[in-house]
Structures are given as structure tokens and as C-alpha cells.
Protein backbone atom coordinates (compact mmCIF):
# COMPACT_ATOMS: atom_id res chain seq x y z
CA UNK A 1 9.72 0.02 -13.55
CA UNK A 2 12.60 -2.27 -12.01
CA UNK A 3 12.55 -4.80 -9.53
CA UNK A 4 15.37 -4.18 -6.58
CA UNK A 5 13.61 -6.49 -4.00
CA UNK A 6 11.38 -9.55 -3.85
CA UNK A 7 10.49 -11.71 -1.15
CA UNK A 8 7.86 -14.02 -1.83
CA UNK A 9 7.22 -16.88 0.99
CA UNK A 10 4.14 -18.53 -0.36
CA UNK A 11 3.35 -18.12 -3.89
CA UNK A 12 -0.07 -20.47 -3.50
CA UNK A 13 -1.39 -17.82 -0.79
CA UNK A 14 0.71 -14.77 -2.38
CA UNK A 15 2.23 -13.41 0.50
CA UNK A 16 5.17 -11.66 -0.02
CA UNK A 17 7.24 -8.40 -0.93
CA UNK A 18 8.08 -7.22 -4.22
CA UNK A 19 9.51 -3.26 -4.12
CA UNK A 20 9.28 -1.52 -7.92
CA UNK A 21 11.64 1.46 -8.71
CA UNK A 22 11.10 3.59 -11.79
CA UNK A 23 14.56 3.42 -14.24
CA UNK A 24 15.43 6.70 -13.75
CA UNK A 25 15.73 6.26 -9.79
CA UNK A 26 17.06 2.99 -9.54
CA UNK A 27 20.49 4.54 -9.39
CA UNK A 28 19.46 6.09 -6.10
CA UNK A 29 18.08 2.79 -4.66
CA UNK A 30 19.43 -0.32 -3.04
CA UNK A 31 18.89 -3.44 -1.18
CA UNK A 32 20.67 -2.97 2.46
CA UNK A 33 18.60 -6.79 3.93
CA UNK A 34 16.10 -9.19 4.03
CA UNK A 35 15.24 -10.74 7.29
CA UNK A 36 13.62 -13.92 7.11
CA UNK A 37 11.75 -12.92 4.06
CA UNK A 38 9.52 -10.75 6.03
CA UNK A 39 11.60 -7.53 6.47
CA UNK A 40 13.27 -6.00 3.27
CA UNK A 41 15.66 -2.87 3.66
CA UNK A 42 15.91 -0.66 1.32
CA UNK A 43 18.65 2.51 1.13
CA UNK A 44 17.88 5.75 -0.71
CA UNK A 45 20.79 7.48 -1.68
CA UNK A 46 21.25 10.86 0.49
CA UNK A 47 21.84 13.17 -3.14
CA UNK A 48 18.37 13.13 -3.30
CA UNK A 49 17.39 14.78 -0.06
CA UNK A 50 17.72 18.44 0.91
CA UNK A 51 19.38 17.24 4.86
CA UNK A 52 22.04 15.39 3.08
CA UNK A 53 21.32 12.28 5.00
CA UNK A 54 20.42 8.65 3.64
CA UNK A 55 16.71 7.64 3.80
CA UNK A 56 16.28 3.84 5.05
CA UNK A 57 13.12 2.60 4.42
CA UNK A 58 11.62 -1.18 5.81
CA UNK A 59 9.11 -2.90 3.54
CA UNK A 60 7.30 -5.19 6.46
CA UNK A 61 4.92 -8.18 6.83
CA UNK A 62 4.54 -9.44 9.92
CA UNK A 63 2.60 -12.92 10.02
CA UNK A 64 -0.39 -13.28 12.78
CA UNK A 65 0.68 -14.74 15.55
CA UNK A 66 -0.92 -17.80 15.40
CA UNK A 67 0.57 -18.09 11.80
CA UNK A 68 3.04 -21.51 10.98
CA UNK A 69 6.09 -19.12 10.36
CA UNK A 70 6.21 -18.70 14.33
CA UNK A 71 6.60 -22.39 14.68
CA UNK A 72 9.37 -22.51 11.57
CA UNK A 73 11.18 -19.74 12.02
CA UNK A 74 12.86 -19.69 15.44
CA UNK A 75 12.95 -15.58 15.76
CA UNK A 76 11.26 -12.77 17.08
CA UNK A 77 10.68 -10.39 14.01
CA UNK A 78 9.50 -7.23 16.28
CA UNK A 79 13.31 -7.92 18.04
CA UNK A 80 15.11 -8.20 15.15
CA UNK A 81 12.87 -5.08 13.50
CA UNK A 82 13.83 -3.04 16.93
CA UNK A 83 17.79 -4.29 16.57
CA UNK A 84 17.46 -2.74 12.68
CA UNK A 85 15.77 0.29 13.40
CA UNK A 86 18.77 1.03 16.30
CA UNK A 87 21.26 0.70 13.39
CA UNK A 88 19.78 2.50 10.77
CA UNK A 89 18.61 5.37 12.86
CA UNK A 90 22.25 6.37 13.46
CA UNK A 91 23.37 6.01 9.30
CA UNK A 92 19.95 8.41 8.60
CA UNK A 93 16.08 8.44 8.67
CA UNK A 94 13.73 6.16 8.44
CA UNK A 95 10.36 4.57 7.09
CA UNK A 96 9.21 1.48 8.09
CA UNK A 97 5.66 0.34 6.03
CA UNK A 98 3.69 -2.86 5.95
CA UNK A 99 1.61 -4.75 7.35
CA UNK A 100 2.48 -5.56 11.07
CA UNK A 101 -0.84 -7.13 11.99
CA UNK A 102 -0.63 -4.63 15.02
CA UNK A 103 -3.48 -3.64 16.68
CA UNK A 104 -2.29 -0.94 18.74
CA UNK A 105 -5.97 1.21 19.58
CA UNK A 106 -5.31 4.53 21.27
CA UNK A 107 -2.04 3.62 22.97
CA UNK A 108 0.57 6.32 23.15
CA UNK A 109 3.42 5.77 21.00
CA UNK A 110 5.98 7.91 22.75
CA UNK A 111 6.98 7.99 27.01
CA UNK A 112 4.33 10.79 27.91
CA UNK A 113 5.15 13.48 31.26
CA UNK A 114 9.23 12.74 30.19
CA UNK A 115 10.99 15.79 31.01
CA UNK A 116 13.07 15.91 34.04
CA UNK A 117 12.98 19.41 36.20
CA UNK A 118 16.23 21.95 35.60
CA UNK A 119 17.07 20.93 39.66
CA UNK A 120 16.96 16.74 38.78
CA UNK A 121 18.67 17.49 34.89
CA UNK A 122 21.62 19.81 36.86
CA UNK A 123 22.45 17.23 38.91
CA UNK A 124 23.14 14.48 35.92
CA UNK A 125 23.72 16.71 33.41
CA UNK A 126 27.62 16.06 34.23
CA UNK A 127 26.81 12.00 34.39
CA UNK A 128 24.49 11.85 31.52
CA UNK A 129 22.91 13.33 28.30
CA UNK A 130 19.21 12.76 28.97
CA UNK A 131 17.42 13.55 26.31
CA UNK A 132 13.61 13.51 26.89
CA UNK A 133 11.40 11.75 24.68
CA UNK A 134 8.93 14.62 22.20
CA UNK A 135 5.42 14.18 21.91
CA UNK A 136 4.51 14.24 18.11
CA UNK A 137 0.59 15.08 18.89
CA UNK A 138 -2.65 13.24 19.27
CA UNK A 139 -2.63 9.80 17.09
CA UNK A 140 -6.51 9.27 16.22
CA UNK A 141 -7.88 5.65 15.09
CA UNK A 142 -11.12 4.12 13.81
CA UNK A 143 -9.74 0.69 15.50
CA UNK A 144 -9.79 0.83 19.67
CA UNK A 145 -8.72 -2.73 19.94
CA UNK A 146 -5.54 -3.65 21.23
CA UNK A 147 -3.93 -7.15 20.54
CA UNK A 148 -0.20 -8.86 21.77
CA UNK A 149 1.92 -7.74 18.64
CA UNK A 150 0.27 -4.30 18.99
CA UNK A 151 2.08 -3.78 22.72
CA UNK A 152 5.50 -4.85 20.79
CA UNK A 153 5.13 -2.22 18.36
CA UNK A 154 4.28 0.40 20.58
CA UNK A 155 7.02 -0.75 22.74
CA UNK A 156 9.81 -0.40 20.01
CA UNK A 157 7.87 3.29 18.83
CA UNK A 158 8.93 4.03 22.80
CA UNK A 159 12.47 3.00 22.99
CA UNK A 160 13.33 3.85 19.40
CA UNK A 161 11.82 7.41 19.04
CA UNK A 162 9.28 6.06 15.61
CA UNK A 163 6.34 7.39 15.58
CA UNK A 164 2.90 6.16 13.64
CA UNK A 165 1.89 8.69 10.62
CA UNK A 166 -1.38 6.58 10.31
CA UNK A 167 -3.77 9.39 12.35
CA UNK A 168 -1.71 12.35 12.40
CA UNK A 169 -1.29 13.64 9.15
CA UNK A 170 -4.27 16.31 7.72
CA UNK A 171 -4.86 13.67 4.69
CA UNK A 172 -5.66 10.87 7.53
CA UNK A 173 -7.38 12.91 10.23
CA UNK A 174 -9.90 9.68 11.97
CA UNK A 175 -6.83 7.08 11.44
CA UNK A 176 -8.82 4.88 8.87
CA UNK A 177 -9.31 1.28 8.67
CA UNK A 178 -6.85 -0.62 6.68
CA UNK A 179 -8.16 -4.25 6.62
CA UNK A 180 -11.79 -5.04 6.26
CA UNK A 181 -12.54 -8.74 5.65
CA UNK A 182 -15.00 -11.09 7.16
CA UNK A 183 -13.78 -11.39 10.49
CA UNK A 184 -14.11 -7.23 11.10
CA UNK A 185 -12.11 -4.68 10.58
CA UNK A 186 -9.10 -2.83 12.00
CA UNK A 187 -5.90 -0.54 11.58
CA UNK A 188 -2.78 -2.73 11.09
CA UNK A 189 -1.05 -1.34 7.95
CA UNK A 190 0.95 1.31 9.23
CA UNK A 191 3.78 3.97 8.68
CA UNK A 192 6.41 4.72 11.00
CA UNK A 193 8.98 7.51 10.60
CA UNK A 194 11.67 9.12 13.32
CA UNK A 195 11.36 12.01 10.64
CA UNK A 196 7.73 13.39 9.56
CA UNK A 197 9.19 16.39 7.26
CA UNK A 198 9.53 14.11 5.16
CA UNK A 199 6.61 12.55 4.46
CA UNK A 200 4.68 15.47 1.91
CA UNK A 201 1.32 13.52 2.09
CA UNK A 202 -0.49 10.15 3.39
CA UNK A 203 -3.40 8.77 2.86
CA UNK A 204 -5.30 5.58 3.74
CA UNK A 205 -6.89 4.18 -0.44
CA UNK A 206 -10.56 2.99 -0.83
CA UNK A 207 -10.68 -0.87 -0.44
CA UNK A 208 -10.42 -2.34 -3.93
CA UNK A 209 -11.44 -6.17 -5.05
CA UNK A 210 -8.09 -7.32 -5.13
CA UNK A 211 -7.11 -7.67 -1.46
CA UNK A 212 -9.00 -7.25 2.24
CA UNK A 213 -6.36 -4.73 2.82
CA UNK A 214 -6.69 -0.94 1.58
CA UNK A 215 -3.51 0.51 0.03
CA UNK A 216 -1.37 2.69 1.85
CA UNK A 217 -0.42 6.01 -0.44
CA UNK A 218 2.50 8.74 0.92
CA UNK A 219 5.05 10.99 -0.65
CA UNK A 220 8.42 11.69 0.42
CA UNK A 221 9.52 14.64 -0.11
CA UNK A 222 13.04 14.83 -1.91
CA UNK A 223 14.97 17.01 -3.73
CA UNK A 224 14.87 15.65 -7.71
CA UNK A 225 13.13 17.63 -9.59
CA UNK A 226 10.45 20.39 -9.28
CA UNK A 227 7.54 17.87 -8.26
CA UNK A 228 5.25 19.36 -5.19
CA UNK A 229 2.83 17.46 -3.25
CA UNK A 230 0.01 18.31 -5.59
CA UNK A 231 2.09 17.11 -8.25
CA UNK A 232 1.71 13.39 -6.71
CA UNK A 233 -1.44 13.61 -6.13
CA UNK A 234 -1.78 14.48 -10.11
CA UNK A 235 -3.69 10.98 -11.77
CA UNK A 236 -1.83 8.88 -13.92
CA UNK A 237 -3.05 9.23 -17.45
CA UNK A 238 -5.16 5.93 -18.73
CA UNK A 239 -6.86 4.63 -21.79
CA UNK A 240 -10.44 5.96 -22.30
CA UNK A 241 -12.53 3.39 -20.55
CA UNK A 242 -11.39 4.87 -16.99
CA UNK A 243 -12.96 8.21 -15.39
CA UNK A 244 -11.04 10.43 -12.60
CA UNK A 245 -13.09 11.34 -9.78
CA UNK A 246 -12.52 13.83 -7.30
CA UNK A 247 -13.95 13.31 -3.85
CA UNK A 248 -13.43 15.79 -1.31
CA UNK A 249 -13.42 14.24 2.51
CA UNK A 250 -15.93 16.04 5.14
CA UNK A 251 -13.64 16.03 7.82
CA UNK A 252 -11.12 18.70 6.40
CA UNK A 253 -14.41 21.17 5.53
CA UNK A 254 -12.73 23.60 7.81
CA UNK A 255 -9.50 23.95 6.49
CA UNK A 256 -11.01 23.97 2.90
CA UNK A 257 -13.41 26.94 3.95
CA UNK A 258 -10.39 28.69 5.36
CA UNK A 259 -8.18 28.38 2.38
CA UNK A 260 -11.16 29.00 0.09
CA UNK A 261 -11.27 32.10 1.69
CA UNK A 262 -7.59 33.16 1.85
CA UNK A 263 -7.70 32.65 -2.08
CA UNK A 264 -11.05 34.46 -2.74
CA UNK A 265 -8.39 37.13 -4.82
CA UNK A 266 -6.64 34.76 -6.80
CA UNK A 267 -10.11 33.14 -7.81
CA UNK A 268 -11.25 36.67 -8.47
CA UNK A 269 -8.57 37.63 -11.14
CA UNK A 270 -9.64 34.88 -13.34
CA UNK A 271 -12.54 36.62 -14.57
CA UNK A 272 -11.44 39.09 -16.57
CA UNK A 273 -13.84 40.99 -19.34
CA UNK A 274 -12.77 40.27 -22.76
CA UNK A 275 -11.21 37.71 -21.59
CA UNK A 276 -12.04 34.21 -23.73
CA UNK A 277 -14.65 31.72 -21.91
CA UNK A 278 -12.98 28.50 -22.34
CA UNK A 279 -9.47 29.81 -21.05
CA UNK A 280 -11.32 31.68 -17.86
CA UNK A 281 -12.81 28.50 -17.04
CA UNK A 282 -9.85 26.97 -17.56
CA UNK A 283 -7.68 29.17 -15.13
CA UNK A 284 -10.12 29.20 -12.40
CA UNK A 285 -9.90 25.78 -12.26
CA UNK A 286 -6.48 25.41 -12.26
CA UNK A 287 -6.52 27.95 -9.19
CA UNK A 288 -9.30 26.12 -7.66
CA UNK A 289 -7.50 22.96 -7.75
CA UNK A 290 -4.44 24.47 -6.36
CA UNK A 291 -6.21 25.65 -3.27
CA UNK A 292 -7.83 22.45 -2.78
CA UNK A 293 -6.94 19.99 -4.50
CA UNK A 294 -4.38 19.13 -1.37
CA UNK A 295 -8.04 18.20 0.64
CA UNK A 296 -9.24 16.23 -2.18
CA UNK A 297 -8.73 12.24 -3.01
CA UNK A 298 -8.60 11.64 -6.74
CA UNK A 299 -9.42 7.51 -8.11
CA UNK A 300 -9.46 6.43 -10.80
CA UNK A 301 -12.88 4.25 -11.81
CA UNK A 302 -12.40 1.78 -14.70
CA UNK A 303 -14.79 0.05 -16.83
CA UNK A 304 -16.61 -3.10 -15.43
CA UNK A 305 -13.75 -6.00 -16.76
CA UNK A 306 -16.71 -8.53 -16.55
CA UNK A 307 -16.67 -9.27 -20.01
CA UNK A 308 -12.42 -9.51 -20.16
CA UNK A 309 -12.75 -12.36 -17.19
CA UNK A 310 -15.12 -14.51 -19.26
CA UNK A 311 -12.64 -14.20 -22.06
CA UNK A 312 -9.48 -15.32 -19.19
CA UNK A 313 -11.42 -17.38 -17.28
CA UNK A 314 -13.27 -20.83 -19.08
CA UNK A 315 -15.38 -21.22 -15.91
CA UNK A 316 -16.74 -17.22 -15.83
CA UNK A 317 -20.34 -17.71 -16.60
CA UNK A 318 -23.32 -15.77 -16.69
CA UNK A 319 -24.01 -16.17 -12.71
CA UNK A 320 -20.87 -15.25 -11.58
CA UNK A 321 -20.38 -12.25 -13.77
CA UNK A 322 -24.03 -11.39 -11.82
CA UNK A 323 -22.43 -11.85 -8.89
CA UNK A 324 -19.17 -10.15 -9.54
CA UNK A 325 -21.29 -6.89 -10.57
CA UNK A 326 -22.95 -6.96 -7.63
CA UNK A 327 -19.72 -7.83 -5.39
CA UNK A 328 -18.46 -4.61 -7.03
CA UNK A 329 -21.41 -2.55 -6.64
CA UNK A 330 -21.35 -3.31 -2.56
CA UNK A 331 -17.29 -2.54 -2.76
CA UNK A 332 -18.54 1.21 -4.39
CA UNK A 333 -21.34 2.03 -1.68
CA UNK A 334 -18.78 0.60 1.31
CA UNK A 335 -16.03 2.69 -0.09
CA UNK A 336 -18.68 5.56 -0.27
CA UNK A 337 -20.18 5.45 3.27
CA UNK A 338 -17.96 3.03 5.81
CA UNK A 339 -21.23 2.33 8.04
CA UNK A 340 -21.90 -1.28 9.55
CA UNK A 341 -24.67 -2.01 7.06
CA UNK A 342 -22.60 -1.56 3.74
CA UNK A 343 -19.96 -3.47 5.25
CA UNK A 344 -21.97 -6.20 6.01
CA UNK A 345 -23.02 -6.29 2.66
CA UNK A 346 -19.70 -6.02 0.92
CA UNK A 347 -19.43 -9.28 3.02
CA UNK A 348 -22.32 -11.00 1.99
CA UNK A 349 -21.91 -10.20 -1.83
CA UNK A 350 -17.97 -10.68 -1.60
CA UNK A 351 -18.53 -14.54 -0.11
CA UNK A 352 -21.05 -15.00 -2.24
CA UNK A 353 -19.36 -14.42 -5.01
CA UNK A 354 -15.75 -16.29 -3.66
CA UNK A 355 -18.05 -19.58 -3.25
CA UNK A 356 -19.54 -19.30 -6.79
CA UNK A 357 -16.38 -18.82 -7.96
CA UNK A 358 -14.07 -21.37 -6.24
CA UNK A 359 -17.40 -24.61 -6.82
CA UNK A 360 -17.29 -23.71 -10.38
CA UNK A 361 -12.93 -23.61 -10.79
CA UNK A 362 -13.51 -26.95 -9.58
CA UNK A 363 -15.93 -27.88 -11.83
CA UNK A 364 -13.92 -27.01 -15.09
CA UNK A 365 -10.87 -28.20 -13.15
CA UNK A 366 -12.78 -32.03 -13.29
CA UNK A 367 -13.71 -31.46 -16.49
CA UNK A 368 -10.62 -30.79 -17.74
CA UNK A 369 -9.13 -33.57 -16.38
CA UNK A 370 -11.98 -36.22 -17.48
CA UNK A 371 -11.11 -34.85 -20.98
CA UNK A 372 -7.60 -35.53 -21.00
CA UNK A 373 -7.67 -39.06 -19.55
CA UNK A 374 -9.99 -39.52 -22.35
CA UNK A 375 -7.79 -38.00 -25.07
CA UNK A 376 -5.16 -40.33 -23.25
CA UNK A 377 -7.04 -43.22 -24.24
CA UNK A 378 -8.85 -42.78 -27.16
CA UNK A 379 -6.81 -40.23 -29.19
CA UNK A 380 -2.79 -40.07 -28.25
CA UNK A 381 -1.91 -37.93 -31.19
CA UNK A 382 -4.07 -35.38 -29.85
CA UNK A 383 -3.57 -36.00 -26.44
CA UNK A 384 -0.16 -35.05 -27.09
CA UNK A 385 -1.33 -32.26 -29.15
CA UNK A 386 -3.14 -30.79 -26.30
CA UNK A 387 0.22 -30.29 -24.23
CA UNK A 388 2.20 -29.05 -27.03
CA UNK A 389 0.21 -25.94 -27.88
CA UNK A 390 1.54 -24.71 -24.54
CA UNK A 391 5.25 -24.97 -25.29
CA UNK A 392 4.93 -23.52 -28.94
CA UNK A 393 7.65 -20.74 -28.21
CA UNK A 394 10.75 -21.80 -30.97
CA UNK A 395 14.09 -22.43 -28.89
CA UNK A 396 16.04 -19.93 -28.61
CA UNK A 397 19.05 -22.18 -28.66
CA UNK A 398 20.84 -22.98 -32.02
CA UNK A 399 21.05 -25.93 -33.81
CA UNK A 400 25.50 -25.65 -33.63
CA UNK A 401 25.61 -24.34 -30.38
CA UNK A 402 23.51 -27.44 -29.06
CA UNK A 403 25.15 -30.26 -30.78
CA UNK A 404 28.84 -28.25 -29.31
CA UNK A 405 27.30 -28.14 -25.82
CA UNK A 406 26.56 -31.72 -25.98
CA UNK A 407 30.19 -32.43 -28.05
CA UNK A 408 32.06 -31.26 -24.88
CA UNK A 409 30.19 -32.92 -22.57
């Protein structure tokens, strides 16, 4: 992997953007703009895509609006985001991804009722070009509320011609939740596109420890290679203390019935007499998983890391590795049911754990620092010992080309 962007703003609070390329695409990849160090640009080379035309994608975050970085900055991101989105749209398509902290409910995202009658377009048609703004489809969304930044976004969706993926695509049917923290939850990680052939799948991740936000996952479909949209949805091969799981989502039953169906003959012809067990098996689940594997999520469980914190982390006891079990254990049954009582316990077992945790970092952080006033006074040799350990990487400067750097000084 290869870095081609980073915009980090606070590196106590880690907020930021950092966008990873694999070697063998970075040739196709490059940094167009960062705005403010909230909005990075990124250009994918046009080579790639069957339409010949340059993908420009927007890696986002926009800070809540009663954040500091309004009072700092003197600029209106969703302005300059709009002023971007102008330009780009006429060099190609676009993405734009992030979080917006938008809260946009069930407003339309496109000008509905826009067509103008053949007697109203003849008359202008010699003036004027109008062309009337599409409607993409229903947009569905777990989050009805509707906050300031969320009428700005749908606002620049309406003049621009974007449109939000987050509810219309089959893998995102109920326009999931994205952040779920202590103060509720909601939908503000989004995608936008002006160009949804593109995007080969989307999905909105389980909530993992690491963050209050779930990870957005899409595919864009391109022209390298032979890769298909079940190929990205194929798991990335780990060591042996993970296990894949496959969990199929309710709301596509339906489609998975009817395709099921469809493909009752190709299921058929893998049982063939004579044929060896272990390779019919094997070939009916191959076709099985092609039919639906497309309806499916696949995640990737790994083994409690409990025991690898303690050996990180001084200050990991025995209480808070209880606590961190049980953290996770609330994080599996919200991830496995979304209702209002397993959320409330992720909560619960999620501060619970955060307090533990942050009284007894303090704790070894005071300790710590007793000890080394102490080796200060009583014992300077080791004192000095203490702070040496940590620098015990050999320079890798030599000896001549030292004493010549200082020589021409």
C-alpha cells in the first residue's frame, strides 16, 4: 500500500484523512487538492474506465458545526465543496465520501415535478437548453432527523445533479445508521455520485471498537483486470486465529428466493452419480455462492486480543480486560440485532469500559512519573539509563561524513 494523501488536523483527537493506494495502481492515482485539510481530491486516471472519462473522487470531513474550525477557518466548506464539484463534473465523474455530519432524513435530493410541457419547452427551446433534473428513485433512511448542514448538502445534491448512494443501492436497502455513539444515532457518512454505473456494490460495515462510526464499503467498477463484484466481496486471506462468516440480510429474502430459483438447474448439475463427494460438494457451493453470495455480507471475526493489550498496555489489568470482553460482547449482539435495548447496552458496557480505562492510564501515568523523579534523585546513572533504552537505534550517519558536515560548516 502507498500513501498519495494525508491530512491530519489534530493528531491528539485523530481526525484526519489519510487515502492508501495499492503499488500496482498508484500509477493511475493522484492528488488534484486539499481544501483546508478537510476536503482531499483525488484523480483516477480515465485508462482504467470503460467511458474513457477521468473519475474524481472527494475524501470529506466536515466538522460539526459547533466545532472550533468554524471559528478558525474563515470558509464555508459546503461552498467551496459545491464550487469543486462544478469543476470536476465537467473534466469527468465523480465520488464524493466522508463524513459530512449531514443529517439530511427523507429530504429529496433532486428538484422533484421538473419537466417543463412540449408547449412551455418550444417556446425556449430557441433561448435555452433546459435540461430537467432525473429522479434517481426512492432514497430510504433509518435516520428521519434533519439538521442545518443536512439542508446544505441537499441543496448542492439539487443544483449539482449528485445524488446519495446511501439507501438506494440493493446492498443498502433501509439506508443504515452510520454513527452510533452515546448521544444516538444517525446517517451522516455518505456517498455521492453524478454517475451510479459505477459504483458495482455498497454497503454500510457492522460497527467495530475502533470508532463510533461504521465503515463505509463500495466498489467501482473499472476496467483492470477480470475482477467482478463478487470478486470484492471475496475475504482477504488471514492468519488462523480469524473465522469468515457469512451473514445473509433479511431484507433481500425476495430477491434471494427469486434467484435461488432461476438457478435451481445449475445447482442441479452438480450432482452427478459417480461423481466424487468432496468435489460435488465443492461445486455446489461454488454455484451457490455465485447466486448469492451478491445478498450476503462476509466479516471477518478475530480472536479476542485481550491478552496482546496486557502485553502493549502496562495499565491493562484483570478488570479491564473483564470489561473489554464484555464491551465486545455488547458490540457482537448490537451488530447482530440494531434494537434500542442492545444499543443501550453497547453504551453502558462501552463507557464503562472508556472510564476504567482512561482512571487507570492515569494511574500508571503518576506512577511513572513518581518513579522517575525518584531515579532523578537517588540514582542519575540510571535515571539516564531509563531514557536511553528508547533511542537505542545506531546512527545511521557515519563517523567521516559527520566530522565533514561539521568541517564545512
Amino acid at each position: 500500500m502507498h500513501i498519495i494523501g494525508e491530512s491530519v488536523r489534530n493528531r491528539t483527537q485523530g481526525e484526519g484523512i489519510v487515502i492508501l493506494v495499492k503499488n500496482k495502481l498508484e500509477q493511475h492515482f493522484k492528488i488534484n487538492e486539499i481544501l483546508f485539510d478537510t476536503i482531499v481530491w483525488i484523480q483516477i486516471s480515465k485508462d482504467i474506465f470503460h467511458d474513457q472519462k477521468d473519475m474524481f473522487i472527494a475524501a470529506v470531513y466536515i466538522p460539526p458545526i459547533d466545532s472550533k474550525f468554524h471559528d478558525i477557518y474563515d470558509c464555508d466548506l459546503f461552498l467551496e465543496l459545491s464550487n469543486c464539484i462544478a469543476k470536476y463534473t465537467e473534466l469527468g465523474n465523480i465520488l464524493i465520501t466522508g463524513d459530512f455530519n449531514a443529517r439530511t432524513g427523507s429530504l429529496q435530493d433532486y428538484i422533484q415535478n421538473d419537466s417543463l410541457s412540449s408547449e412551455i419547452n418550444d417556446h425556449i427551446s430557441e433561448i435555452m437548453c433546459y435540461i430537467p433534473d432525473t429522479e434517481p428513485g426512492p432514497r430510504c433512511t433509518m435516520d428521519k432527523k434533519i439538521n442545518t448542514f443536512g439542508r446544505r448538502l441537499i441543496s448542492i445534491c439539487k443544483s449539482s445533479h449528485v445524488r446519495i448512494v446511501n439507501g438506494r443501492h440493493q446492498f443498502d436497502p433501509d439506508g443504515s445508521f452510520t454513527y452510533c455513539g452515546p448521544n444516538g444515532r444517525s446517517v451522516v457518512d455518505l456517498l455521492l455520485t453524478n454517475s451510479f454505473k459505477h459504483i458495482s456494490y455498497f454497503n454500510v460495515s457492522d460497527l467495530t471498537e475502533f470508532s463510533d462510526h461504521t465503515p463505509i464499503d463500495f466498489s467501482i467498477q473499472c476496467s483492470l483486470g477480470d475482477r467482478n463484484e463478487e470478486a470484492c466481496l471475496r475475504p482477504l486471506s488471514l492468519p488462523n486465529t480469524s473465522a469468515t462468516v457469512v451473514k445473509w440480510k433479511e431484507q433481500l429474502e425476495t430477491q434471494m428466493r427469486r434467484d435461488l430459483i432461476s438457478n435451481l438447474d445449475s445447482l442441479y448439475s452438480c450432482v452427478v452419480e459417480g461423481t466424487d463427494v468432496n468435489q460435488m460438494v465443492e461445486d455446489f457451493s461454488e454455484n451457490l455462492n455465485n447466486v448469492l453470495g451478491k445478498y450476503c455480507k462476509v466479516k471477518v471475526k478475530h480472536a479476542p486480543t485481550a491478552n496482546k493489550m496486557a502485553e502493549n498496555k502496562p495499565w491493562f489489568n484483570h478488570n479491564c480486560e473483564l470489561l473489554y470482553k464484555k464491551y465486545l460482547k455488547a458490540l457482537e449482539e448490537f451488530n447482530k440485532h440494531h434494537s434500542k435495548m442492545a444499543f443501550t447496552k453497547l453504551n453502558n458496557a462501552k463507557s464503562d469500559y472508556k472510564k476504567l480505562q482512561k482512571k487507570l492510564k492515569n494511574q500508571y501515568k503518576r506512577q511513572q512519573g513518581d518513579m522517575v523523579q525518584q531515579l532523578k534523585k537517588n540514582n542519575p546513572k540510571q535515571f539516564f539509563k531509563h531514557f536511553n533504552r528508547h533511542n537505542s537505534r545506531p546512527p545511521n550517519v557515519s563517523l567521516e561524513d559527520f566530522f565533514e558536515h561539521f568541517r564545512n560548516l
